[in-house]
Structure formats: structure tokens, C-alpha cells
C-alpha atoms as a PDB file:
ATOM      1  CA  UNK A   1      39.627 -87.595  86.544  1.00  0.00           C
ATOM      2  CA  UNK A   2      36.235 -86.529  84.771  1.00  0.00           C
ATOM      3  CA  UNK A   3      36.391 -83.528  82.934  1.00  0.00           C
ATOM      4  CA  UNK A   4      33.592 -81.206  84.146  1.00  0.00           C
ATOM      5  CA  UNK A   5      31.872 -79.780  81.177  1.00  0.00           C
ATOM      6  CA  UNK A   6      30.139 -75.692  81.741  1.00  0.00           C
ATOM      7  CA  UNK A   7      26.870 -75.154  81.534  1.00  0.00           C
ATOM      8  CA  UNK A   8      25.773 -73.576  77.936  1.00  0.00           C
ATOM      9  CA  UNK A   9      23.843 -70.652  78.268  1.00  0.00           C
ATOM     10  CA  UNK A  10      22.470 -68.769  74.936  1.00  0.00           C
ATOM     11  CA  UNK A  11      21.292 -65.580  75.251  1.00  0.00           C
ATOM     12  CA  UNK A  12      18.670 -66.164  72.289  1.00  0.00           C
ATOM     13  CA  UNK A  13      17.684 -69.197  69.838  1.00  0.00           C
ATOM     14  CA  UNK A  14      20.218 -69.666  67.129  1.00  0.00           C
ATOM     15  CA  UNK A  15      18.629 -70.173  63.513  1.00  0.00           C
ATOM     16  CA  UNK A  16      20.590 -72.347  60.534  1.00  0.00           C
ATOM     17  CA  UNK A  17      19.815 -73.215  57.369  1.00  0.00           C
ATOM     18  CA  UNK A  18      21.549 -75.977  55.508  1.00  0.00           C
ATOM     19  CA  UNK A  19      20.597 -76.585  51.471  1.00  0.00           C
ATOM     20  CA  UNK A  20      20.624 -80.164  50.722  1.00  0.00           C
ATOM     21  CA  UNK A  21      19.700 -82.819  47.883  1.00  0.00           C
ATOM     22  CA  UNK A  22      15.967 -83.819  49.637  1.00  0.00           C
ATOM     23  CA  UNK A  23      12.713 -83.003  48.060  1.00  0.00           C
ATOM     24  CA  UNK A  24      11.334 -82.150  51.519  1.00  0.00           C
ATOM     25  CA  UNK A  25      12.269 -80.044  54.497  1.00  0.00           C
ATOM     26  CA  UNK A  26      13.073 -81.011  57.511  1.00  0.00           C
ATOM     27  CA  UNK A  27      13.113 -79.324  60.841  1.00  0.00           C
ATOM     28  CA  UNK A  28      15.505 -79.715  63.581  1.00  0.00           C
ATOM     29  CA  UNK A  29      15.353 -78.085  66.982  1.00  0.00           C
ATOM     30  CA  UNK A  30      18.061 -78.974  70.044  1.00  0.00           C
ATOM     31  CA  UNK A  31      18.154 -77.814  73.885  1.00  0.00           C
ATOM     32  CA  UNK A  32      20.824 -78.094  75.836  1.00  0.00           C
ATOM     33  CA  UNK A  33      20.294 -80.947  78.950  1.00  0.00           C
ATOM     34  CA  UNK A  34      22.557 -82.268  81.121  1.00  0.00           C
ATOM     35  CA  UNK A  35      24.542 -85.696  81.081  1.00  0.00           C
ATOM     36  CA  UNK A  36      23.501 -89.291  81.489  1.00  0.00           C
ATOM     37  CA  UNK A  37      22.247 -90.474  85.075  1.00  0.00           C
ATOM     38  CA  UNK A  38      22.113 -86.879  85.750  1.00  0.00           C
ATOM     39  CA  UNK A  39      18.574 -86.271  87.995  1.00  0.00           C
ATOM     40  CA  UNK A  40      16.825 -84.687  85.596  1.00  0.00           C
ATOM     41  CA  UNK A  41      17.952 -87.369  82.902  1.00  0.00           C
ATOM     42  CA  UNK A  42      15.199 -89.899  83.386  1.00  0.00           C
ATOM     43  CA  UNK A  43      11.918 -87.293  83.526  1.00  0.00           C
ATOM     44  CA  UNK A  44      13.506 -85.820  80.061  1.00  0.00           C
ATOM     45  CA  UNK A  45      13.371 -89.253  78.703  1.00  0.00           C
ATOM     46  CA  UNK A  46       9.838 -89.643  79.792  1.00  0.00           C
ATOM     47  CA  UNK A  47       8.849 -86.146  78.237  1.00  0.00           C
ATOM     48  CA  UNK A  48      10.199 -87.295  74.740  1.00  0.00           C
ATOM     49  CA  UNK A  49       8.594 -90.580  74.834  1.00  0.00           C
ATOM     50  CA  UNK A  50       5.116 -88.422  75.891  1.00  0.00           C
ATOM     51  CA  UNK A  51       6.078 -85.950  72.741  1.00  0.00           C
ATOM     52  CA  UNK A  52       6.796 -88.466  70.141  1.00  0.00           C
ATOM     53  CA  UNK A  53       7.304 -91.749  71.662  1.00  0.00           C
ATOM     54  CA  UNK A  54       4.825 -93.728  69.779  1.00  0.00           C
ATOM     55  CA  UNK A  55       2.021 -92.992  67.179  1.00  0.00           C
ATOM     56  CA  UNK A  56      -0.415 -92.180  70.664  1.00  0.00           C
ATOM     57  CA  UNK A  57       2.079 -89.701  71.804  1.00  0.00           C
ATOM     58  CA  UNK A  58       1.332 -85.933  71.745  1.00  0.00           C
ATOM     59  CA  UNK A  59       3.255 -84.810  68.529  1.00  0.00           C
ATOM     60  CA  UNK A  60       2.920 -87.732  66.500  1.00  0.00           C
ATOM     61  CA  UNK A  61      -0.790 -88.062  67.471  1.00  0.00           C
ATOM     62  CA  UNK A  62      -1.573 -84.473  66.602  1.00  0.00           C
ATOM     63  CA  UNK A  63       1.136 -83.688  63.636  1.00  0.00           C
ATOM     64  CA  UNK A  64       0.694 -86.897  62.037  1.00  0.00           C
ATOM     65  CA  UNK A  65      -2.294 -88.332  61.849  1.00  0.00           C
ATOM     66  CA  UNK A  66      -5.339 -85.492  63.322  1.00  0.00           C
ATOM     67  CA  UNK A  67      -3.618 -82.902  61.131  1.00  0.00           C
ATOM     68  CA  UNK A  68      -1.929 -84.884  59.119  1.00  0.00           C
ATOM     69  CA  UNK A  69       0.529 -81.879  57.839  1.00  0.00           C
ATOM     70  CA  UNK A  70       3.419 -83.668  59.053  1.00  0.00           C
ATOM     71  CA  UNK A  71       5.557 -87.375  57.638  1.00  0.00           C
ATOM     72  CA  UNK A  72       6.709 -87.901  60.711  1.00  0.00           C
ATOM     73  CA  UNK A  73       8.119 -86.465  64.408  1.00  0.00           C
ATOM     74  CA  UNK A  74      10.653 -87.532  66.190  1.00  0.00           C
ATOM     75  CA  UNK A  75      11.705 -86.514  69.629  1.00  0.00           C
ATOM     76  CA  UNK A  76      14.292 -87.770  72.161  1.00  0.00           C
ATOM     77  CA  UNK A  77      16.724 -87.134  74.860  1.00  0.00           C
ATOM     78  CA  UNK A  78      20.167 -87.496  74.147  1.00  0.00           C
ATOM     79  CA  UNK A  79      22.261 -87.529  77.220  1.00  0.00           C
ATOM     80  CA  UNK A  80      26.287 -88.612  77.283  1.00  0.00           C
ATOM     81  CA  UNK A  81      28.780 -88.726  79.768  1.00  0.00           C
ATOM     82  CA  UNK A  82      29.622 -85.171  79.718  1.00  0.00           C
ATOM     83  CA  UNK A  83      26.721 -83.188  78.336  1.00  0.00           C
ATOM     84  CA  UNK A  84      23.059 -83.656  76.644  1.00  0.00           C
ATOM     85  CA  UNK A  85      20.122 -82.241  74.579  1.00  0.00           C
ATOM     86  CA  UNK A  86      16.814 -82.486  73.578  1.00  0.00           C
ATOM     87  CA  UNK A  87      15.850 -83.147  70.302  1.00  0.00           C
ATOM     88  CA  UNK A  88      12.924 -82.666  68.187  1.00  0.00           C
ATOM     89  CA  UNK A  89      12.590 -83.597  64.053  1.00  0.00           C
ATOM     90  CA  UNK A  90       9.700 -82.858  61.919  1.00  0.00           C
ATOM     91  CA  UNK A  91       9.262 -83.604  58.219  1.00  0.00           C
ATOM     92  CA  UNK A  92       6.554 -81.296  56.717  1.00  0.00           C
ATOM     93  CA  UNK A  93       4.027 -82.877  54.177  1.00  0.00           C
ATOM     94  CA  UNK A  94       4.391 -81.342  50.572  1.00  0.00           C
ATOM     95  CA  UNK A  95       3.150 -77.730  50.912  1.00  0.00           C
ATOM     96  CA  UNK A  96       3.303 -77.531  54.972  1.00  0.00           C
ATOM     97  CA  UNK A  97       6.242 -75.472  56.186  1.00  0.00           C
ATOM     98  CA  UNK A  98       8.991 -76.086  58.880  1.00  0.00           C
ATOM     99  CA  UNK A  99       7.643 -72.458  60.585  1.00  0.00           C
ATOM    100  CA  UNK A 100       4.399 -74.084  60.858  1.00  0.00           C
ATOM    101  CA  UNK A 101       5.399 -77.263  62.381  1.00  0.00           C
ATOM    102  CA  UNK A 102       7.566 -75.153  64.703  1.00  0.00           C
ATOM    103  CA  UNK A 103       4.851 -73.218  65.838  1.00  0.00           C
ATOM    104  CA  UNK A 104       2.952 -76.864  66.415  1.00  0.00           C
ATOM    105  CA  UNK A 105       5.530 -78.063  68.324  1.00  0.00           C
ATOM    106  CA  UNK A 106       5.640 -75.203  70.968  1.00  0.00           C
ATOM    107  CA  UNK A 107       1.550 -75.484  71.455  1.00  0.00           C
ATOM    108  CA  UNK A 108       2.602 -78.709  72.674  1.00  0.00           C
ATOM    109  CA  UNK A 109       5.517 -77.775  74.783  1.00  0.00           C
ATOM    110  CA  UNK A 110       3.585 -75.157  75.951  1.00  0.00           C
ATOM    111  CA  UNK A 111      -0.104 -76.960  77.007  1.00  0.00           C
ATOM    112  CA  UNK A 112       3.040 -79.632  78.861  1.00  0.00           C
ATOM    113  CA  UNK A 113       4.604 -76.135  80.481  1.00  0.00           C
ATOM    114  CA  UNK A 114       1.312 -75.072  81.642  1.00  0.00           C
ATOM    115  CA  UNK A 115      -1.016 -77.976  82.261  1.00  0.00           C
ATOM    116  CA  UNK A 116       1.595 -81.003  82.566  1.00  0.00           C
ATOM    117  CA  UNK A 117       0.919 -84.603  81.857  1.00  0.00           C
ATOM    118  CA  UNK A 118      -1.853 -87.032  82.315  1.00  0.00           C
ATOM    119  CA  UNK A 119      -1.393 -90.062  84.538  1.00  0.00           C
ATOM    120  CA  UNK A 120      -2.345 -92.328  81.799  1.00  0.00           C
ATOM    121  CA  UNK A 121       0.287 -90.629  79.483  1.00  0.00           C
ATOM    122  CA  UNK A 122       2.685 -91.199  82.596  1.00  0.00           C
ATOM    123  CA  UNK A 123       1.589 -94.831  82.740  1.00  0.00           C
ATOM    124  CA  UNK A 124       2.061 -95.331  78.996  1.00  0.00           C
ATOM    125  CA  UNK A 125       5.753 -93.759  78.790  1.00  0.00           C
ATOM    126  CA  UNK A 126       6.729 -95.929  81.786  1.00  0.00           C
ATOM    127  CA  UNK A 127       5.527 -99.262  80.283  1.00  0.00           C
ATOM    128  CA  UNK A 128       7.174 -98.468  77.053  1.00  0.00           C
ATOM    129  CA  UNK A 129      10.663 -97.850  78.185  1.00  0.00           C
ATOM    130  CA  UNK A 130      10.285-101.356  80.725  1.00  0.00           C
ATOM    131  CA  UNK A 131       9.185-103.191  78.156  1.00  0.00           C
ATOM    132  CA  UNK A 132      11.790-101.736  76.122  1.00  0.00           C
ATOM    133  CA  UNK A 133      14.513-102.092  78.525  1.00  0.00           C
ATOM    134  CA  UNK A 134      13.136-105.598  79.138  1.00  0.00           C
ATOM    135  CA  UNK A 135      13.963-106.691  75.803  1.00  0.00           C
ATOM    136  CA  UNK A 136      17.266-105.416  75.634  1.00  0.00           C
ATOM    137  CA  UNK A 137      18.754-107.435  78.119  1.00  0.00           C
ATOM    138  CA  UNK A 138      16.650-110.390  76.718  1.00  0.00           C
ATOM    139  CA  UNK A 139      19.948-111.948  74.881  1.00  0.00           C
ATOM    140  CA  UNK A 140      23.329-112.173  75.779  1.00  0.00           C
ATOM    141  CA  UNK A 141      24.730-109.776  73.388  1.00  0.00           C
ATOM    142  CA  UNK A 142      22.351-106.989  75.069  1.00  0.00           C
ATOM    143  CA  UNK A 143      23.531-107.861  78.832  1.00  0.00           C
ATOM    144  CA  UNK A 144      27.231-107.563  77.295  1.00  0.00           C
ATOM    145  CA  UNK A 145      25.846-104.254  76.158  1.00  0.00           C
ATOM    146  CA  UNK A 146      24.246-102.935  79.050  1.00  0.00           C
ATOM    147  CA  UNK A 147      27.472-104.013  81.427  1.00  0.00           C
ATOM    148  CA  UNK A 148      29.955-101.880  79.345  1.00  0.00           C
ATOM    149  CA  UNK A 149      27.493 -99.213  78.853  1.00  0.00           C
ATOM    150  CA  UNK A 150      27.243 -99.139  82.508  1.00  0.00           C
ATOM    151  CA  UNK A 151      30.537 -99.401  83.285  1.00  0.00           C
ATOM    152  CA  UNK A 152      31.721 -96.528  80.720  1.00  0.00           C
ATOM    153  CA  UNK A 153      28.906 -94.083  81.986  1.00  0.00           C
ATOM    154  CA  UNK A 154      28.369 -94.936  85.801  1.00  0.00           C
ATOM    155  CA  UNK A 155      31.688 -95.919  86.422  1.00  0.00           C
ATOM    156  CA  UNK A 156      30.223 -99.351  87.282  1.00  0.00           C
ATOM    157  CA  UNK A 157      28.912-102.422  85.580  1.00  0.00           C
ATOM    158  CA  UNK A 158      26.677-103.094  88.549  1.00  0.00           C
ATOM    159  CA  UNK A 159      23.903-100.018  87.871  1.00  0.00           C
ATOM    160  CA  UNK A 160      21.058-102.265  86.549  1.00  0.00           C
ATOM    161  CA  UNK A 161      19.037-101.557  89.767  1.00  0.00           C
ATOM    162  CA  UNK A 162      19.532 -97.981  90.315  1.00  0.00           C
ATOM    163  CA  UNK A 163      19.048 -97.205  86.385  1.00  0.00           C
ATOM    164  CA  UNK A 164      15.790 -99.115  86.409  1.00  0.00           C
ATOM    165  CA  UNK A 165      14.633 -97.564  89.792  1.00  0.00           C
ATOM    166  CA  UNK A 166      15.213 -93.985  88.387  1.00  0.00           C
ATOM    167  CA  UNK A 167      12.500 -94.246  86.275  1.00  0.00           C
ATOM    168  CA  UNK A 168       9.814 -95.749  88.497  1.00  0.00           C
ATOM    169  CA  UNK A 169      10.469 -92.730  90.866  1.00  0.00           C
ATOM    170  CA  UNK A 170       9.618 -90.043  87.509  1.00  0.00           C
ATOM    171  CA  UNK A 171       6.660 -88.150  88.301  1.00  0.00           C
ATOM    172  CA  UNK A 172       4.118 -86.193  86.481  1.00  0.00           C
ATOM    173  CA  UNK A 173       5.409 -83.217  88.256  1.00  0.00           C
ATOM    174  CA  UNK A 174       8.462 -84.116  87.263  1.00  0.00           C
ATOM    175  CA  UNK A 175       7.811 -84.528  83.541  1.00  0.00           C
ATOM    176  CA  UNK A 176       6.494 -80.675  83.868  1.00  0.00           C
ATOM    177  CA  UNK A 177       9.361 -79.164  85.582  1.00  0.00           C
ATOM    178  CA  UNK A 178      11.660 -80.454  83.297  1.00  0.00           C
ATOM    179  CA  UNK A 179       9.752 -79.313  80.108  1.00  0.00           C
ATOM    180  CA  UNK A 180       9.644 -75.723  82.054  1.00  0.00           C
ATOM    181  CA  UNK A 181      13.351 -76.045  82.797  1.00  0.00           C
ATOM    182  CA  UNK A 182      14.625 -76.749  79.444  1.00  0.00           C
ATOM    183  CA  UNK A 183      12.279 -76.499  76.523  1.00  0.00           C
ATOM    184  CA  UNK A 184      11.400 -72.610  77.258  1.00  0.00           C
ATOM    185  CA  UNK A 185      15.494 -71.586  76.997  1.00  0.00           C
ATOM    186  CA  UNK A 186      17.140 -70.516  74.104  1.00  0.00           C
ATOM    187  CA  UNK A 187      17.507 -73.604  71.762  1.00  0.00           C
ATOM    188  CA  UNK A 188      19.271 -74.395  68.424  1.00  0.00           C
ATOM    189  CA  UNK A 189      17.048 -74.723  65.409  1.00  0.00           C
ATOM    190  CA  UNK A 190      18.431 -76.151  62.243  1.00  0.00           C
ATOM    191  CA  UNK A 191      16.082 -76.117  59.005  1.00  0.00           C
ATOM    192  CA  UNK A 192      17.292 -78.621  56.275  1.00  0.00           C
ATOM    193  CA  UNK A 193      16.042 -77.298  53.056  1.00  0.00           C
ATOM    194  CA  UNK A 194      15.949 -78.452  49.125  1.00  0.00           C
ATOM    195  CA  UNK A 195      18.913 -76.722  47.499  1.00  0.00           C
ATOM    196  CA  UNK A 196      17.765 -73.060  46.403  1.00  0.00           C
ATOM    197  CA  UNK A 197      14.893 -73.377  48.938  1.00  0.00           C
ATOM    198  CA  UNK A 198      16.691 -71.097  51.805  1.00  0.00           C
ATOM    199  CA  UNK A 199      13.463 -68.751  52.461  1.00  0.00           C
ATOM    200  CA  UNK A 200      11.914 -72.088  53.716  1.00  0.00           C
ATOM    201  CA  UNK A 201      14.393 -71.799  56.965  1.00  0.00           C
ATOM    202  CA  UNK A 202      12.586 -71.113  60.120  1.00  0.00           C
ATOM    203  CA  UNK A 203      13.644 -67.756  61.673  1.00  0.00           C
ATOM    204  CA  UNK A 204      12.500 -66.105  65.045  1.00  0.00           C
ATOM    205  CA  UNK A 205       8.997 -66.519  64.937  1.00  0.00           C
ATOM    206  CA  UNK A 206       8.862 -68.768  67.554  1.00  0.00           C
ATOM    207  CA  UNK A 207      10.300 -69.105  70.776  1.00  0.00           C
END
């Protein structure tokens, strides 16, 4: 039998700093999801791949090259067969700070919260994974994948259909739900800072 894993519930973000041997910051921010194949599972993976999915995507776009304050931003949805979270990674430019690109990254979340997704953003996210998917079952080696992935996480090797169809049914209003579900609770935020650089760590300022 399949252990069934509690919901986490935090009554407030949680703020870390960890010192390391980097010349630049890095910032690190995690929500608790839910597990792979889960409803919910496919619209999060469509809301990362809008955030940060490619250099068109929201965060990427903006961060990287409009404002050009950021190296890079990743985001993604990492789901398993118990649990999941969100993720989000930005690496400040020299003399931009991981409270500023915190504060960047919920304007984002928030305009997705409030005003959701365009259907040409949709479109784009869609495409990506298919083509992505698409290639991964191109050779051999990735069908072998794909069958013991299935197998492990759905219980069956025979999910190809119903784990492509999930993500033709995603939604716009989907995509917005989900950012409104999880990216507005309490989240995890991890600041990895040059050693003797702790007052770079982000604290509450944001939410």
C-alpha cells in the first residue's frame, strides 16, 4: 500500500540563509504542491513554463533581458509520487539584491493571481512541453524511460495517453487558480549568499 503523505501547512514563510563559496547570490523560493498526476499537477507545470519556461516567458523576459538585473530565472514544478513544490531560482546581477528580485518575482505572481494568462502564452507553454515530450520518446532509450517512469508513478506502464491528454485539457483558468492556490501560501525561501555576506538574505519583506 501507498503511504498517504499530510498536507503541509505553514503558518508564515520560513526565511534561510546559507553562506557559501559563490561570488553571487542566489535566491531560492519553494511552495508546497501536491504529487505527480495529481489534478492540479499539469496547470502547475504550465504556470512554470509561462514564468520561466523559455527566454519569452514572463520572468526571464522581464528579469533578464528588459531589466536586465538578473543572470538568470529558473522556475519549475517538481511533483513525486508522494508530495511536490514549486520552485523558483534567481541569480542577481553584481549589485542587484535577492530582496529585489523577490519583490520582482511576486509582481509577476501577482499580475498571474489577478489578471491570469494570455491565450497566446497558453498556446506557447502547450507547444513547448509537446514538442518536448515528443522528443523524449523519439529513441528507444526514452520510451524505456517513459514506461518505467510510468509504471513507478501511475502504477502502470500504459499512461502515455492519459498523461498527454492532461495537458491538452489545462486551461487559462486553470493556470490562474493554481497560481492563486499555491503561490499566495506561506512558502520556503532560501537565500544562498557569499561567505560573510548574511545581511544579503531575504527576510519578510515580501509575501
Amino acid at each position: 500500500p501507498r503511504p498517504v503523505v499530510p498536507t503541509v501547512t505553514g503558518a508564515r514563510d520560513t526565511f534561510l540563509v546559507l553562506e557559501d563559496r559563490v561570488v553571487l547570490p542566489r535566491l531560492y523560493e519553494m511552495w508546497e504542491t501536491g504529487r505527480i498526476y495529481a489534478p492540479d499537477d499539469a496547470p502547475l507545470d504550465v504556470l512554470a513554463s509561462v514564468l520561466a519556461g523559455d527566454k519569452n516567458a514572463r520572468l526571464y523576459k522581464r528579469l533578464v533581458f528588459d531589466m536586465q538585473v538578473a543572470q538568470d530565472v529558473t522556475a519549475f514544478n517538481n511533483s513525486t509520487k508522494l508530495d511536490g513544490n514549486f520552485n523558483i531560482w534567481v541569480t542577481p546581477k553584481p549589485g542587484q539584491t535577492p530582496t529585489r528580485m523577490a519583490e520582482l518575482v511576486k509582481e509577476e505572481i501577482d499580475k498571474i493571481v489577478k489578471d491570469g494568462i494570455t491565450p497566446r502564452e497558453l498556446a506557447r507553454a502547450l507547444n513547448s512541453r509537446r514538442a518536448s515530450f515528443l522528443d523524449q520518446i523519439a529513441s528507444v532509450l526514452g520510451k524505456s524511460d517513459r514506461l518505467a517512469e510510468y509504471n513507478y508513478f501511475a502504477g502502470t506502464p500504459d499512461y502515455i495517453q492519459q498523461d498527454a491528454a492532461r495537458y491538452d485539457r489545462v486551461t487559462a483558468a486553470d493556470v490562474q487558480r493554481v497560481a492563486a492556490q499555491y503561490l499566495t501560501k506561506p512558502k520556503v525561501v532560501l537565500t544562498v549568499v557569499p561567505q560573510g555576506k548574511t545581511d544579503m538574505m531575504v527576510t519578510g519583506g515580501t509575501r
